[in-house]
N, C-alpha and C. Protein backbone atom coordinates (compact mmCIF):
# COMPACT_ATOMS: atom_id res chain seq x y z
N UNK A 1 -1.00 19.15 19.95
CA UNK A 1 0.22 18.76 19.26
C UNK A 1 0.91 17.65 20.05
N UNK A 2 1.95 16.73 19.43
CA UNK A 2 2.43 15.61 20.21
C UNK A 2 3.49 16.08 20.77
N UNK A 3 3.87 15.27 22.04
CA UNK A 3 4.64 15.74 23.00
C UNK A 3 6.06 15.50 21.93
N UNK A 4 6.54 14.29 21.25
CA UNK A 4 7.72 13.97 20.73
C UNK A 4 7.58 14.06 19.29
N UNK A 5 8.50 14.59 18.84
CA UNK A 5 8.92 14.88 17.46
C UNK A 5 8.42 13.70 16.89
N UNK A 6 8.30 13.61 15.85
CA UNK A 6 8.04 12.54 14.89
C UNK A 6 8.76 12.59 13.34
N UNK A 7 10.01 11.37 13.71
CA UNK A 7 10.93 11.69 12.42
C UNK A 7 10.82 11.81 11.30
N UNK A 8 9.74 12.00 11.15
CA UNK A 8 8.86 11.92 9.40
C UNK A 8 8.41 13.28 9.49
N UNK A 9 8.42 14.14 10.55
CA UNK A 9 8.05 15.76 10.33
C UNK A 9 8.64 16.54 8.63
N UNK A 10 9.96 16.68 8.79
CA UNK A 10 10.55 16.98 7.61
C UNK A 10 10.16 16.20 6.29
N UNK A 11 9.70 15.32 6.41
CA UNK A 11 9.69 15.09 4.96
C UNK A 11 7.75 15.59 4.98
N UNK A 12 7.52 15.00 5.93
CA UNK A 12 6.33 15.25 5.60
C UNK A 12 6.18 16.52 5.68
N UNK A 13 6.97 17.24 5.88
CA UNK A 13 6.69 18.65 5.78
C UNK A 13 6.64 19.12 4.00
N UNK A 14 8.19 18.45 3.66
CA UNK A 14 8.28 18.54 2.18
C UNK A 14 6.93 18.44 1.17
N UNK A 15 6.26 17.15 1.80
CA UNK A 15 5.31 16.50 1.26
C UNK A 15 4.14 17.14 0.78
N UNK A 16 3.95 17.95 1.94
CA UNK A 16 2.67 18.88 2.24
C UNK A 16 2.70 20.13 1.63
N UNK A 17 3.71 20.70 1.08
CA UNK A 17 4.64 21.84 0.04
C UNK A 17 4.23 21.48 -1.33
N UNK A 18 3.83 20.06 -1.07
CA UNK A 18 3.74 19.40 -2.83
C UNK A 18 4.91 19.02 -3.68
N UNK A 19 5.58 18.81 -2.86
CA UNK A 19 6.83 17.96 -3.28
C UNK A 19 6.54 16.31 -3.50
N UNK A 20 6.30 16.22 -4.79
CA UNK A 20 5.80 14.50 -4.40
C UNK A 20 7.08 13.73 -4.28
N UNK A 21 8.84 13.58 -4.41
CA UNK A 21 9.31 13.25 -4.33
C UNK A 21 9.40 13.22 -2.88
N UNK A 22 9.03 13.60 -1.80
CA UNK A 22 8.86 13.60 -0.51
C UNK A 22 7.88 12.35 -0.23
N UNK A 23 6.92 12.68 -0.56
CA UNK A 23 5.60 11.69 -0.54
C UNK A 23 6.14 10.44 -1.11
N UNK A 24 6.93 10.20 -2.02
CA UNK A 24 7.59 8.93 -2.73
C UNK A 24 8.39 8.60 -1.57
N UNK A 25 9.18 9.26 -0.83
CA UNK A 25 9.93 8.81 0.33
C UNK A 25 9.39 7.71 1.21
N UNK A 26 8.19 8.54 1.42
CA UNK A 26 7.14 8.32 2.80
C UNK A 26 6.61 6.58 2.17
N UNK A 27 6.55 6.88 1.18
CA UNK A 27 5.75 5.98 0.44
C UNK A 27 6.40 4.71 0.73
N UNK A 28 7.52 4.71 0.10
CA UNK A 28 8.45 4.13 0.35
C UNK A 28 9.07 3.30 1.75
N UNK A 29 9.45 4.13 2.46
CA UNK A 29 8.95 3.80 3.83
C UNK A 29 8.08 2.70 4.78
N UNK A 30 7.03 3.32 4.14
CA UNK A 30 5.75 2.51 4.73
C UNK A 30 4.96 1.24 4.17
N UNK A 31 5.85 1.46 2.72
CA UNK A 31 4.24 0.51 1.82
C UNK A 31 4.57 -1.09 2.44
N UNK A 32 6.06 -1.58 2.58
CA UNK A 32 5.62 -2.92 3.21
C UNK A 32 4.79 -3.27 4.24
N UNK A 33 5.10 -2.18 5.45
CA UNK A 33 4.22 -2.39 6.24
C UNK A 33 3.05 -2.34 6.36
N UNK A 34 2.51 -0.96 5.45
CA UNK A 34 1.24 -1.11 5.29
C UNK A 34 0.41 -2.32 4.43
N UNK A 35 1.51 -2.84 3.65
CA UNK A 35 0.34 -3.57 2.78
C UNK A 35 0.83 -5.42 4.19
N UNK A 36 1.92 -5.07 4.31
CA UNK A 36 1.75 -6.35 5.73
C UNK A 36 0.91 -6.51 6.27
N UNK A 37 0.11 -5.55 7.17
CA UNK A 37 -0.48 -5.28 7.93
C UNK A 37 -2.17 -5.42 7.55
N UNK A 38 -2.54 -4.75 6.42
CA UNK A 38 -3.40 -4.98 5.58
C UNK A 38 -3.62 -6.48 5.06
N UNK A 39 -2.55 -7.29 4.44
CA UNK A 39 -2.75 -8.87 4.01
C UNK A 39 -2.99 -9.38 5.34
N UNK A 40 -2.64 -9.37 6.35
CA UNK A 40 -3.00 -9.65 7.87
C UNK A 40 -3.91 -9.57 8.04
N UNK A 41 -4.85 -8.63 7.79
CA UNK A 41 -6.22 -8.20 8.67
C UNK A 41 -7.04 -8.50 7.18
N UNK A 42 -6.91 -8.54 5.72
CA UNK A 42 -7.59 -9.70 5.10
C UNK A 42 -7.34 -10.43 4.14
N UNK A 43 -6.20 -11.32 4.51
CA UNK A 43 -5.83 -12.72 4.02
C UNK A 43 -6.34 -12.64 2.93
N UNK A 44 -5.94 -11.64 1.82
CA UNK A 44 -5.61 -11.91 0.46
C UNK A 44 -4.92 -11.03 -0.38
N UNK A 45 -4.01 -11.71 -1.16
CA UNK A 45 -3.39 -10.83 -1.76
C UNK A 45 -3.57 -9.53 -2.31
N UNK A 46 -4.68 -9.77 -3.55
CA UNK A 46 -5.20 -8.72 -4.31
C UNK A 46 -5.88 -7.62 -2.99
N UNK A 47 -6.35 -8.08 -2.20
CA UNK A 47 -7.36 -6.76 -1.35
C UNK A 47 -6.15 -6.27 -0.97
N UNK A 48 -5.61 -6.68 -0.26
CA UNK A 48 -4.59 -5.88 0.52
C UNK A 48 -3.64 -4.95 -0.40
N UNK A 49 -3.33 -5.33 -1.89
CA UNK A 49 -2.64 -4.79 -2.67
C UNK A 49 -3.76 -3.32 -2.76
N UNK A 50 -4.78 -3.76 -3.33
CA UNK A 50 -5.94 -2.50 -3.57
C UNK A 50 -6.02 -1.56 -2.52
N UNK A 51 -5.97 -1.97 -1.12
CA UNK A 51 -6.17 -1.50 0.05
C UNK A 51 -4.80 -0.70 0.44
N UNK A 52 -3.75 -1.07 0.30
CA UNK A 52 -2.42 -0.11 0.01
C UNK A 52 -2.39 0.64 -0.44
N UNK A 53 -2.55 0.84 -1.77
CA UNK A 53 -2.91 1.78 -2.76
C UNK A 53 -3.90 3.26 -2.60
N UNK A 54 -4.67 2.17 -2.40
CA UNK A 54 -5.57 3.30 -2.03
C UNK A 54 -5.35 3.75 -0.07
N UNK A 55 -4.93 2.88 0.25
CA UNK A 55 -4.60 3.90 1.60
C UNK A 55 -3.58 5.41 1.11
N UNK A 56 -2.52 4.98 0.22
CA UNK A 56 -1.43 6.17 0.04
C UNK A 56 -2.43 6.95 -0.99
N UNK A 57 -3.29 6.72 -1.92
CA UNK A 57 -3.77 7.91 -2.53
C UNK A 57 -4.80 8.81 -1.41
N UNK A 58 -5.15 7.90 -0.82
CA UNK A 58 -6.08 8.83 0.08
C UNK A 58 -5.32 9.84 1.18
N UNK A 59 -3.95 9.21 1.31
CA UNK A 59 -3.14 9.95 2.58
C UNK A 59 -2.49 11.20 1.74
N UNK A 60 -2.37 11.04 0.20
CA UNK A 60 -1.84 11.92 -0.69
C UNK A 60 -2.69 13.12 -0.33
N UNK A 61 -3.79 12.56 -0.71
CA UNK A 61 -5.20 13.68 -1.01
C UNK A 61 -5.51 14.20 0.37
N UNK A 62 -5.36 13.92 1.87
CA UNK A 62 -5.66 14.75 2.79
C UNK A 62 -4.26 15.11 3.62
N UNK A 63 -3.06 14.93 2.68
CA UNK A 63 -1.79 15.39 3.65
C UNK A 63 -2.28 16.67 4.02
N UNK A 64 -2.73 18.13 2.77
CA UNK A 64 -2.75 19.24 3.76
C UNK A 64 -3.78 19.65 4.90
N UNK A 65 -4.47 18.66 4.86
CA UNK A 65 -4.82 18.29 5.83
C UNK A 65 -4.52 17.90 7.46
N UNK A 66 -3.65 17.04 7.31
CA UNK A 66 -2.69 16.45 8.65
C UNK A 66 -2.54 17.15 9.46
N UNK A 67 -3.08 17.36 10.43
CA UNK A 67 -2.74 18.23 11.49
C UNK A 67 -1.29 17.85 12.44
N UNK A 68 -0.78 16.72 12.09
CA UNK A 68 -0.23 16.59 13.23
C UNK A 68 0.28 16.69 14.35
N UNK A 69 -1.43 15.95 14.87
CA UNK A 69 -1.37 15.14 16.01
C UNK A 69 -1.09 14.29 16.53
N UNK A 70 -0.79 13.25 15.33
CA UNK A 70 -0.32 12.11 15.75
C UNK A 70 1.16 12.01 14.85
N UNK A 71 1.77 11.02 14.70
CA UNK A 71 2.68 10.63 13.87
C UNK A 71 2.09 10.36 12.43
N UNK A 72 2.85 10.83 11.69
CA UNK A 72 2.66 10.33 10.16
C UNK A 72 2.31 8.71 9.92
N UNK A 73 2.93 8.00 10.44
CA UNK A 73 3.03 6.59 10.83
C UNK A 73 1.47 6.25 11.22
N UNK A 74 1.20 6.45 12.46
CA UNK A 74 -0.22 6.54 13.22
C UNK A 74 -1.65 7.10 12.14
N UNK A 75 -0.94 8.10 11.82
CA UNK A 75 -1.74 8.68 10.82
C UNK A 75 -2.20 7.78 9.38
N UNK A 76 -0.94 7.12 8.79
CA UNK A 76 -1.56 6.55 7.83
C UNK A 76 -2.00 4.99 7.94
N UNK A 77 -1.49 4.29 9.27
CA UNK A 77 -2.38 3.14 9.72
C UNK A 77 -3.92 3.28 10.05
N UNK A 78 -4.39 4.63 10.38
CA UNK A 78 -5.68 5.32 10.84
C UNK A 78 -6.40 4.99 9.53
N UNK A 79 -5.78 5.71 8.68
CA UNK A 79 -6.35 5.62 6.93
C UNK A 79 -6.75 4.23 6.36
N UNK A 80 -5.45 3.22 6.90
CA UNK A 80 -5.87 1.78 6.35
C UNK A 80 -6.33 0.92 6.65
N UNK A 81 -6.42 1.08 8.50
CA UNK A 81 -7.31 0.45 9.53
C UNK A 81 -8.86 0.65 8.61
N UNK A 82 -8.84 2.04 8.49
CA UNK A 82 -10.61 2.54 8.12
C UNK A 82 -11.00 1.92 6.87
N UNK A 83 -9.97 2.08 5.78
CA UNK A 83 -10.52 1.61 4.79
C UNK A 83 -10.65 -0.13 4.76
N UNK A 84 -10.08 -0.40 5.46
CA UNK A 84 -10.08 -2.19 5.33
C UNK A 84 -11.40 -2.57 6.67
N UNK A 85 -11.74 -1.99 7.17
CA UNK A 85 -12.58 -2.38 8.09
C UNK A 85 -14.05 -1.79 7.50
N UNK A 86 -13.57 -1.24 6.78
CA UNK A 86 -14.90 -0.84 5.61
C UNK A 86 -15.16 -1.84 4.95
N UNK A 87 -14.50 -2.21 4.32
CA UNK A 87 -14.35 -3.30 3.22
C UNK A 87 -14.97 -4.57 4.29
N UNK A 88 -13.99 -4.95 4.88
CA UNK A 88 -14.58 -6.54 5.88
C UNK A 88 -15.89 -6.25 5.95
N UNK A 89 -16.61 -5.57 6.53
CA UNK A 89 -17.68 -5.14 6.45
C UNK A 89 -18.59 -5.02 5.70
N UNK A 90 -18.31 -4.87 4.28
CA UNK A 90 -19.21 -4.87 3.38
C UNK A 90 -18.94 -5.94 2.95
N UNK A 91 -18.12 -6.61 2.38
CA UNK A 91 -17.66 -8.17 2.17
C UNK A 91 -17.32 -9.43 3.41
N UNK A 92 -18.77 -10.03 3.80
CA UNK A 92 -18.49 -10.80 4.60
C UNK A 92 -17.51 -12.26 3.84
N UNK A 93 -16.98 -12.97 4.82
CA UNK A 93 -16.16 -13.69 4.17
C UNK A 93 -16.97 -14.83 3.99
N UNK A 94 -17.31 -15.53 2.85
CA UNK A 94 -17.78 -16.85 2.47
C UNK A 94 -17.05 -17.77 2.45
N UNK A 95 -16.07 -18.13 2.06
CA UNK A 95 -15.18 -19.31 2.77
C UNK A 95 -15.09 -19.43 3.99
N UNK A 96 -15.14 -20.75 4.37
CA UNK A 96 -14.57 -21.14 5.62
C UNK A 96 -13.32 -21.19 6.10
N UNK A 97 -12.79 -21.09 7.05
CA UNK A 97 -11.58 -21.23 7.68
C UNK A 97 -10.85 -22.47 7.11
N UNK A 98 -9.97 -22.99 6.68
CA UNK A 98 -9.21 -24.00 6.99
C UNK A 98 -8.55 -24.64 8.23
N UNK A 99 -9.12 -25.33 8.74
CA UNK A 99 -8.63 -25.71 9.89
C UNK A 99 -7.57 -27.23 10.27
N UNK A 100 -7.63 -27.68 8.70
CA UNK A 100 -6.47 -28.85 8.77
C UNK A 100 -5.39 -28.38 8.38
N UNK A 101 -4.39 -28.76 9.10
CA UNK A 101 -2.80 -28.48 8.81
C UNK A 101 -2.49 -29.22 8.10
N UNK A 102 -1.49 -28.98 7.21
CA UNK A 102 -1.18 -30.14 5.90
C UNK A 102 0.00 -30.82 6.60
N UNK A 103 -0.16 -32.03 6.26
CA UNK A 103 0.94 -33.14 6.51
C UNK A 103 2.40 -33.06 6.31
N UNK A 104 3.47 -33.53 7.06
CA UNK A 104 4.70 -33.35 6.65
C UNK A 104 4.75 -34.09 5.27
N UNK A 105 5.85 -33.68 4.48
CA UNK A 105 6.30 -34.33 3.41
C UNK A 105 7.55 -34.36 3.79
N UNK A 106 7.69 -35.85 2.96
CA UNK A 106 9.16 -36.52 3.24
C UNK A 106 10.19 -35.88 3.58
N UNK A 107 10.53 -34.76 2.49
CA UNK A 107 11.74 -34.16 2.21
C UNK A 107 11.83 -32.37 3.11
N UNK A 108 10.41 -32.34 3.79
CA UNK A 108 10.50 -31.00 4.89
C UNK A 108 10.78 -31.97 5.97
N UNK A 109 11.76 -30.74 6.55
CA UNK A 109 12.75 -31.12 8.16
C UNK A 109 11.38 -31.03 8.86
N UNK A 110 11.93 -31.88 10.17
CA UNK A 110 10.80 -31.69 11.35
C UNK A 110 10.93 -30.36 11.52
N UNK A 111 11.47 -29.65 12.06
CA UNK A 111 11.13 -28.67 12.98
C UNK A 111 10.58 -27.40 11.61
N UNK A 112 10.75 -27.44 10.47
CA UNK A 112 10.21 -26.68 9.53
C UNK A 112 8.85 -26.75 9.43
N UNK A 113 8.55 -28.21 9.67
CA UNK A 113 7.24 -28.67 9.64
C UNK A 113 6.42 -28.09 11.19
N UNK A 114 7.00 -28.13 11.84
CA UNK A 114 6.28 -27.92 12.69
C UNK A 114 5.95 -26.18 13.30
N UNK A 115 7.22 -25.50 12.29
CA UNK A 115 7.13 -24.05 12.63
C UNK A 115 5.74 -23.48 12.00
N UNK A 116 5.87 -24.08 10.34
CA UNK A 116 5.12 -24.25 9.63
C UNK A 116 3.17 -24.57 10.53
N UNK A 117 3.22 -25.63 11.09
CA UNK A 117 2.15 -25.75 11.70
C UNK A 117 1.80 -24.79 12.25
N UNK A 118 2.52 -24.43 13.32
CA UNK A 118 2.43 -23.35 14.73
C UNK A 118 1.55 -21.90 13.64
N UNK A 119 2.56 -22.06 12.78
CA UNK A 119 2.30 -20.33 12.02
C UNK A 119 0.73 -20.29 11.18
N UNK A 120 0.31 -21.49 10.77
CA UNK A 120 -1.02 -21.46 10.25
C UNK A 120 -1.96 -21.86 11.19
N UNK A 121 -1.66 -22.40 12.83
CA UNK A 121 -2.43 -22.48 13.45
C UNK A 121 -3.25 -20.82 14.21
N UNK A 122 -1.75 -19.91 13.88
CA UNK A 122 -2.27 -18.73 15.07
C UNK A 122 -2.52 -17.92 13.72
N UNK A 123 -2.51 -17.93 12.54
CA UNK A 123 -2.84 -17.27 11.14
C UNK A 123 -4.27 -17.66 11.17
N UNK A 124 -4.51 -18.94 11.35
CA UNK A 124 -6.32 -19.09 11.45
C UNK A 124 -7.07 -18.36 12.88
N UNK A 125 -6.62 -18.87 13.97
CA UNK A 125 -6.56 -17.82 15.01
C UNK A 125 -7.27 -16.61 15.21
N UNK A 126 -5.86 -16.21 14.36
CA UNK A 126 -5.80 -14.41 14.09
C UNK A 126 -7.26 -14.57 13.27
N UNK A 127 -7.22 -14.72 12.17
CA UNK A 127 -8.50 -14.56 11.09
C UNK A 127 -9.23 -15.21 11.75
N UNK A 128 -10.19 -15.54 13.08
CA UNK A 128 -11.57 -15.95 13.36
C UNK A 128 -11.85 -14.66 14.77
N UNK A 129 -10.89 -13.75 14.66
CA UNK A 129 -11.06 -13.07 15.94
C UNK A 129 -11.79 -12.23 14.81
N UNK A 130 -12.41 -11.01 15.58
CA UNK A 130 -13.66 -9.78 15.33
C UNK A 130 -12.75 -9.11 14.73
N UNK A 131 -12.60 -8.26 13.52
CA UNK A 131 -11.86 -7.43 13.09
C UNK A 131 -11.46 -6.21 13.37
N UNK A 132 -11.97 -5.63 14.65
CA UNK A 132 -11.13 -4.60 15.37
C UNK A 132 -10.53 -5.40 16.63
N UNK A 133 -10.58 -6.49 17.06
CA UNK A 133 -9.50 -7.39 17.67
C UNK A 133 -8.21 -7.72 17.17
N UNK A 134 -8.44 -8.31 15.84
CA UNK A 134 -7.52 -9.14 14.69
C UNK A 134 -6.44 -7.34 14.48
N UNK A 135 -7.32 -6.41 14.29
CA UNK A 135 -6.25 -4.75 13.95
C UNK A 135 -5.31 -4.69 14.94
N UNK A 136 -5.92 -4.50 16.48
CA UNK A 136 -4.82 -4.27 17.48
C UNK A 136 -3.98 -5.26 17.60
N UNK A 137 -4.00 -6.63 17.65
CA UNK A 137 -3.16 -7.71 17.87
C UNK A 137 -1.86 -7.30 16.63
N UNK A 138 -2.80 -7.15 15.18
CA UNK A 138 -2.18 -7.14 14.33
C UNK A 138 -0.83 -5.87 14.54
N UNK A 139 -1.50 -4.39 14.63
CA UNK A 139 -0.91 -3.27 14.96
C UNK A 139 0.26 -3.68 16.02
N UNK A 140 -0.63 -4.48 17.01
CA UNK A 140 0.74 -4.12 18.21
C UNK A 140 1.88 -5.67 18.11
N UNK A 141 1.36 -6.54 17.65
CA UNK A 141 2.64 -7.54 17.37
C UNK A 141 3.36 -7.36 16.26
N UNK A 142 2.80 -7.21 15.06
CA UNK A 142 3.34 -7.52 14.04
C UNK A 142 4.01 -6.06 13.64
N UNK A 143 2.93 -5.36 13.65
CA UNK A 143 4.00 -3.71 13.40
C UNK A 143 4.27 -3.01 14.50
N UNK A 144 4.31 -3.62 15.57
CA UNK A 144 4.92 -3.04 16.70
C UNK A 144 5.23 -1.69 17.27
N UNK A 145 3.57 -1.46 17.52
CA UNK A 145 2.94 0.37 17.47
C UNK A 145 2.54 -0.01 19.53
N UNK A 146 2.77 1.11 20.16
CA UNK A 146 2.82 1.12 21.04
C UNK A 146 1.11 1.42 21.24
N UNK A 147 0.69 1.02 22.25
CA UNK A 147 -0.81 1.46 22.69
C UNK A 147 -1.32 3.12 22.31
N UNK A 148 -0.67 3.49 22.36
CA UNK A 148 -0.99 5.16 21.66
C UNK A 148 -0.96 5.27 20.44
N UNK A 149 0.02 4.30 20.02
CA UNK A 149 0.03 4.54 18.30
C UNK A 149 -1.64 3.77 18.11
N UNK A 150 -0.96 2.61 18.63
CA UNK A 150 -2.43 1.40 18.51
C UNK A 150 -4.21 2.46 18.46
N UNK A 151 -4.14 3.28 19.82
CA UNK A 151 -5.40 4.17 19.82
C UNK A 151 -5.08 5.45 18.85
N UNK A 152 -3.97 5.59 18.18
CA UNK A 152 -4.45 7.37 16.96
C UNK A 152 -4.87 6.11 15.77
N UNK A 153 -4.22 4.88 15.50
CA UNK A 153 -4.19 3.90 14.12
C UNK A 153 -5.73 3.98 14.43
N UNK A 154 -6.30 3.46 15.51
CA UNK A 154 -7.98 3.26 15.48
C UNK A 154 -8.96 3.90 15.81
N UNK A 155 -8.44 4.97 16.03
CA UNK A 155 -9.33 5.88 16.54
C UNK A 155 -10.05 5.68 17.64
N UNK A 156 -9.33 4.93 18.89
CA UNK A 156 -9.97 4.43 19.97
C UNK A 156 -9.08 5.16 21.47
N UNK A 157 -9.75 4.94 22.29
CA UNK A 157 -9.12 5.21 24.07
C UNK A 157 -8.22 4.01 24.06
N UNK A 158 -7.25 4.18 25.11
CA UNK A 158 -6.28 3.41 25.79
C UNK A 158 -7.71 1.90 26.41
N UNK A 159 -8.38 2.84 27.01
CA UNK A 159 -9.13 1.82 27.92
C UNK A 159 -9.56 0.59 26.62
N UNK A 160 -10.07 1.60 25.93
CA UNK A 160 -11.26 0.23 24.72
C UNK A 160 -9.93 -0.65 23.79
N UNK A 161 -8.46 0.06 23.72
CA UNK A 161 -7.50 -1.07 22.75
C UNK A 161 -6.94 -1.71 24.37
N UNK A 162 -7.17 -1.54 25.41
CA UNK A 162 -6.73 -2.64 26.42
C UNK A 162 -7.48 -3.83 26.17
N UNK A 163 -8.94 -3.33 25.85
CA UNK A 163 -9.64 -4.12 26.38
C UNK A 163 -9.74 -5.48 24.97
N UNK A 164 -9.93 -4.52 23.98
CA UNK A 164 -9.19 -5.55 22.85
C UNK A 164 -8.56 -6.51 22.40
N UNK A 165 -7.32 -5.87 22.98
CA UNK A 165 -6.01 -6.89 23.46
C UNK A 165 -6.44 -7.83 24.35
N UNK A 166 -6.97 -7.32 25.43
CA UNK A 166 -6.96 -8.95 26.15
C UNK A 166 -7.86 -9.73 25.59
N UNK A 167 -9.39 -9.23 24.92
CA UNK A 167 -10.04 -10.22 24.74
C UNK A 167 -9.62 -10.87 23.61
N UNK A 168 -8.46 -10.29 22.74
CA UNK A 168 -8.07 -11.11 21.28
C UNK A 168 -7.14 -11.86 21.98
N UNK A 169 -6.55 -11.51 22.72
CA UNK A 169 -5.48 -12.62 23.46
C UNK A 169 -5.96 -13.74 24.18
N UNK A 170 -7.11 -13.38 25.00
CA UNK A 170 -8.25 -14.68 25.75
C UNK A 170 -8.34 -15.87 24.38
N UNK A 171 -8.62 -15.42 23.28
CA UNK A 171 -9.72 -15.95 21.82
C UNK A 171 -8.36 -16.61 21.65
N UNK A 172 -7.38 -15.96 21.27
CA UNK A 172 -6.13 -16.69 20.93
C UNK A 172 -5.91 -17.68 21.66
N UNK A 173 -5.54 -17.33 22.93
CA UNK A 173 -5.26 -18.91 23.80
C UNK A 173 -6.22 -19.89 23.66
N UNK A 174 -7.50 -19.32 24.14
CA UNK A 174 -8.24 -20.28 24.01
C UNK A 174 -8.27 -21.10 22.30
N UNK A 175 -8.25 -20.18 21.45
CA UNK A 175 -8.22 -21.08 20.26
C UNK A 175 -6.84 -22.01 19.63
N UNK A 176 -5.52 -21.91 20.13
CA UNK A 176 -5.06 -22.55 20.33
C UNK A 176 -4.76 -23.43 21.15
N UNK A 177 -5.02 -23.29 22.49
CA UNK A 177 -5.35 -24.34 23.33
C UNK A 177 -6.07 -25.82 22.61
N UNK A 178 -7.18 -24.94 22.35
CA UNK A 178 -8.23 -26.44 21.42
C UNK A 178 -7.64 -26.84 20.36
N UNK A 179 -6.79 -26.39 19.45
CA UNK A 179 -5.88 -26.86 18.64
C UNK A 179 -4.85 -28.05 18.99
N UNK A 180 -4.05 -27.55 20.13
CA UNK A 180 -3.20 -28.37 20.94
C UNK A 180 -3.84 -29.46 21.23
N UNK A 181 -5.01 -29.41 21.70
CA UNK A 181 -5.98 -31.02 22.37
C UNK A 181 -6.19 -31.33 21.25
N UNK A 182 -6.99 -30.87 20.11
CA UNK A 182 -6.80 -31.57 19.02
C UNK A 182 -5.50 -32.51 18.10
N UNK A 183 -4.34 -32.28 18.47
CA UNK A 183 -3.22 -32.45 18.36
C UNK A 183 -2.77 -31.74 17.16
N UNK A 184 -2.99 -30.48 16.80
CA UNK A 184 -2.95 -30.14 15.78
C UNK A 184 -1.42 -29.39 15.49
N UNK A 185 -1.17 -28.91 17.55
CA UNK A 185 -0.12 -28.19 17.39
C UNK A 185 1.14 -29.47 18.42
């Protein structure tokens, strides 16, 4: 059992009773992030919408299940980590990367333009790293899950999402670095 409460106990307790207005809570709750997190790890709308979806029907269908061990939270990033790394997997990506930044236009401010750059430079980045790299970066910057959350979301040790992190962080620098010499950034 986890050492700290997890503020979603109560509802998810409701939840697990078969209260679906509980589960609508939860739902609620989570779905931006989850489907954030999901369009992150594969840069497209429709999957990530499908991949939401079906993360919460599947978390529906094994709540009485849940042992919790982990956080509800942890728990249903676990669900969408799996199912989207299923998917990458069976659908390799056939497009190529985009790697030209589009030009200022007249009427965008500099520094819009250039935030603009920065953000599709580390968006391509992100999408050329290995897809259990691209999860933890994703998990721990963007939804801001602590290394424990990061290892119940993936089902991994502290040691193997360290090791993750740094090497998606090595790939990152280095791939923006070469961006920068390119003058891209």
């Amino acid at each position: 059992m986890r050492r700290n409460p997890d503020p979603d106990d109560a509802v998810v307790g409701r939840a697990r009773s078969g209260e679906p207005a509980a589960f609508e809570e939860l739902v609620r709750k989570y779905q931006a992030g989850v489907y954030g997190y999901l369009f992150r790890m594969c840069r497209n709308a429709a999957d990530a919408e499908d991949l939401a979806q079906e993360t919460f029907i599947r978390a529906w269908q094994a709540l009485p299940r849940f042992r919790q061990e982990s956080s509800f939270k942890t728990w249903l990033y676990r669900i969408a980590t799996n199912l989207c790394l299923n998917r990458l997997s069976r659908t390799r990506r056939t497009e190529p990367l985009d790697e030209t930044i589009p030009a200022r236009t007249a009427d965008e401010p500099q520094e819009a333009w250039q935030r603009k750059r920065r953000t599709l430079a580390v968006e391509s980045a992100l999408a050329a790293l290995p897809p259990d790299q691209r999860s933890a970066v994703i998990l721990s910057v963007y939804e801001d899950l602590s290394y424990a959350e990061i290892c119940a979301a993936m089902g991994k040790s502290i040691p193997s999402v360290t090791s993750l992190l740094y090497r998606a962080r090595n790939a990152l620098r280095q791939s923006l670095q070469t961006a920068r010499e390119k003058g891209l950034l």
